[in-house]
C-alpha atoms as a PDB file:
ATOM      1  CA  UNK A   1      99.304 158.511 147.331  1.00  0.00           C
ATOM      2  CA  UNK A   2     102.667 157.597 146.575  1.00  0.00           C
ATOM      3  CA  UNK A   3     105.851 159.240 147.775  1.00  0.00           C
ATOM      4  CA  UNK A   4     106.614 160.288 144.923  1.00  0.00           C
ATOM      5  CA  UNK A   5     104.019 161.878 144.103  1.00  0.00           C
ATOM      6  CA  UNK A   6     103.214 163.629 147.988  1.00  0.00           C
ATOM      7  CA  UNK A   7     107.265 165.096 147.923  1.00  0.00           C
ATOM      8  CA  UNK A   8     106.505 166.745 144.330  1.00  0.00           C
ATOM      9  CA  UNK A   9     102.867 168.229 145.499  1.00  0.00           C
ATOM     10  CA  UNK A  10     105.003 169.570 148.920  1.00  0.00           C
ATOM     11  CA  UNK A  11     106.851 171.743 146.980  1.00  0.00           C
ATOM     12  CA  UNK A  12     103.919 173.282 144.728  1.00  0.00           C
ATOM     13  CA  UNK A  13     101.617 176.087 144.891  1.00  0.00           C
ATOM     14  CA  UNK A  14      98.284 174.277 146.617  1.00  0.00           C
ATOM     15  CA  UNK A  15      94.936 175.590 147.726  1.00  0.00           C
ATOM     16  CA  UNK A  16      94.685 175.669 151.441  1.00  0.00           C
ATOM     17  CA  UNK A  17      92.563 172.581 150.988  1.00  0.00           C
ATOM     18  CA  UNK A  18      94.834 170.747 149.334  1.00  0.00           C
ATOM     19  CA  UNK A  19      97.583 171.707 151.528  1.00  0.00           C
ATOM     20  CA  UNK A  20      95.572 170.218 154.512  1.00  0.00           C
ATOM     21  CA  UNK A  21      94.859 167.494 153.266  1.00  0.00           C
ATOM     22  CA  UNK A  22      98.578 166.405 151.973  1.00  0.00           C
ATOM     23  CA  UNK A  23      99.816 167.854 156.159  1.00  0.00           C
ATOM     24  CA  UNK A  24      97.338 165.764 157.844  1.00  0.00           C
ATOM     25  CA  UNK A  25      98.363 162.672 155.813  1.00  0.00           C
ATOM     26  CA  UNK A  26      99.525 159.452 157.331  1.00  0.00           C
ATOM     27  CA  UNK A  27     102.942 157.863 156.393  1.00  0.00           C
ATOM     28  CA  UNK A  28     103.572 154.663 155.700  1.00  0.00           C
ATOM     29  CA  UNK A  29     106.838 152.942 154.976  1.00  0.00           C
ATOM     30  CA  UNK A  30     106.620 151.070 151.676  1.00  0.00           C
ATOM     31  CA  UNK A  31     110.389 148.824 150.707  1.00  0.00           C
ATOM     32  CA  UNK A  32     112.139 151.728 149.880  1.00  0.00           C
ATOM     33  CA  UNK A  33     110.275 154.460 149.383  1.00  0.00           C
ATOM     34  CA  UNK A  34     106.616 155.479 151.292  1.00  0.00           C
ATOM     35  CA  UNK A  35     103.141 155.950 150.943  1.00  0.00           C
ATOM     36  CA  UNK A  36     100.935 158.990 152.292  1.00  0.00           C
ATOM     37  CA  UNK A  37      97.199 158.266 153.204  1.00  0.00           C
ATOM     38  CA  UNK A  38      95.767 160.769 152.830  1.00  0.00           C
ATOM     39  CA  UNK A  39      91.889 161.680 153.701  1.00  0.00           C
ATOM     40  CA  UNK A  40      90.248 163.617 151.493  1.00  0.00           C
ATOM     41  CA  UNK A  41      86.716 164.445 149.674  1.00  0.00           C
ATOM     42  CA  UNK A  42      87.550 162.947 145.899  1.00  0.00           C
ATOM     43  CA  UNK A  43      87.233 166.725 144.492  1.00  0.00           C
ATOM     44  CA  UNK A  44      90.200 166.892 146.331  1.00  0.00           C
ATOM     45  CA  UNK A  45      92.231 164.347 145.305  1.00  0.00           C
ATOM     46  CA  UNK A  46      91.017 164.834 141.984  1.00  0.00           C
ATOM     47  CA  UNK A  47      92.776 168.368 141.963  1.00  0.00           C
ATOM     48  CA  UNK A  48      96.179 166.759 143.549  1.00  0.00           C
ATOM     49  CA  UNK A  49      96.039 164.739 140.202  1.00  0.00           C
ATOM     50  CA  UNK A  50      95.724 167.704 138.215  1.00  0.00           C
ATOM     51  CA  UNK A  51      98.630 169.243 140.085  1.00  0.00           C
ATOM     52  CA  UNK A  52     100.923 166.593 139.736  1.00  0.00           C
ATOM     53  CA  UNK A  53     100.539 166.591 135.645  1.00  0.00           C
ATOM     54  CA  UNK A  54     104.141 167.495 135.197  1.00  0.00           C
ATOM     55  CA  UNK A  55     105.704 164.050 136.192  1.00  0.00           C
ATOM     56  CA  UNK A  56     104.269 162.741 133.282  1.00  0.00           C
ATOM     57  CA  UNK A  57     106.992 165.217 131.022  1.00  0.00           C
ATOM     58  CA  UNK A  58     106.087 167.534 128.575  1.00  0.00           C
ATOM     59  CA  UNK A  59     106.200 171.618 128.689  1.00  0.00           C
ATOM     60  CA  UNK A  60     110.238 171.366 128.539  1.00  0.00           C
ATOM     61  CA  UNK A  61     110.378 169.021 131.969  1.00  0.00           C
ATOM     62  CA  UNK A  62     112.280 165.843 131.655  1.00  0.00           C
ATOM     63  CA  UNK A  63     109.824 162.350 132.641  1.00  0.00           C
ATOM     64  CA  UNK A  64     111.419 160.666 134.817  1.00  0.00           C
ATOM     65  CA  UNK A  65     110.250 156.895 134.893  1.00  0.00           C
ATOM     66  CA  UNK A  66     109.348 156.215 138.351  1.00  0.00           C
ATOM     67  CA  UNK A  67     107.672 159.437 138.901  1.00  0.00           C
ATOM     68  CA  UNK A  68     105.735 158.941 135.635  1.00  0.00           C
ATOM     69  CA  UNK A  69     104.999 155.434 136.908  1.00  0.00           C
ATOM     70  CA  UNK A  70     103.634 157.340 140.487  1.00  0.00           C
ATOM     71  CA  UNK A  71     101.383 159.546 139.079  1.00  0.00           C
ATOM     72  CA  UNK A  72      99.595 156.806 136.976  1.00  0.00           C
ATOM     73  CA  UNK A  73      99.471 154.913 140.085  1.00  0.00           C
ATOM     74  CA  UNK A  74      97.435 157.567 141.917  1.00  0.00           C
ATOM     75  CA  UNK A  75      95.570 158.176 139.094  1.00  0.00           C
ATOM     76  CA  UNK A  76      94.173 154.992 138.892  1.00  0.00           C
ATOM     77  CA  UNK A  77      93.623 155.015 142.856  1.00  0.00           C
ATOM     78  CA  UNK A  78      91.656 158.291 142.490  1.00  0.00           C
ATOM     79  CA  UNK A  79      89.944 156.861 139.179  1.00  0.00           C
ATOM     80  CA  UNK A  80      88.079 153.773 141.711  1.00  0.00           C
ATOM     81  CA  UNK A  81      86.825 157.171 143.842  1.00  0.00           C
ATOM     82  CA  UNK A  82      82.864 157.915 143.449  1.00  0.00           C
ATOM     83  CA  UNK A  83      82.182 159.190 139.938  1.00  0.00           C
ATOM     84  CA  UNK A  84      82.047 163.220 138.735  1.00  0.00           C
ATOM     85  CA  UNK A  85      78.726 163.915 139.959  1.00  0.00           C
ATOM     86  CA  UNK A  86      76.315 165.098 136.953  1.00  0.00           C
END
């Protein structure tokens, strides 16, 4: 998951899940910014993503690029993850 992305998730409302998951993540030092590892079921991930909607803009919040840019990184990162089951 991308910095980005983990620092805005930090600050929001999250399942205790969620929250575990994002606390028992590993960071890694990425150029300038980081990545967190995090390991987690894909359900889970799948509801970080859902979380994190608001860096794309929209509902009055600004886009900013690089954030925009971070959550359609993760997105496609969670998108490789097994399949919605039926």
């Amino acid at each position: 998951m991308p910095g980005k992305v983990a620092d805005f998730l930090r600050s929001a409302d999250l399942e205790p899940a969620e929250r575990a998951a994002l606390d028992e993540g590993a960071t890694v030092r990425r150029g300038q910014g980081y990545t967190l590892r995090v390991t987690a079921i894909p359900a889970v991930h799948r509801q970080l993503l859902d979380r994190c909607q608001p860096l794309d803009g929209g509902q009055g919040v600004p886009a900013v690029p690089a954030q925009r840019k971070a959550r359609r990184e993760y997105e496609n990162r969670v998108s490789t993850l097994a399949p919605i089951g039926p």
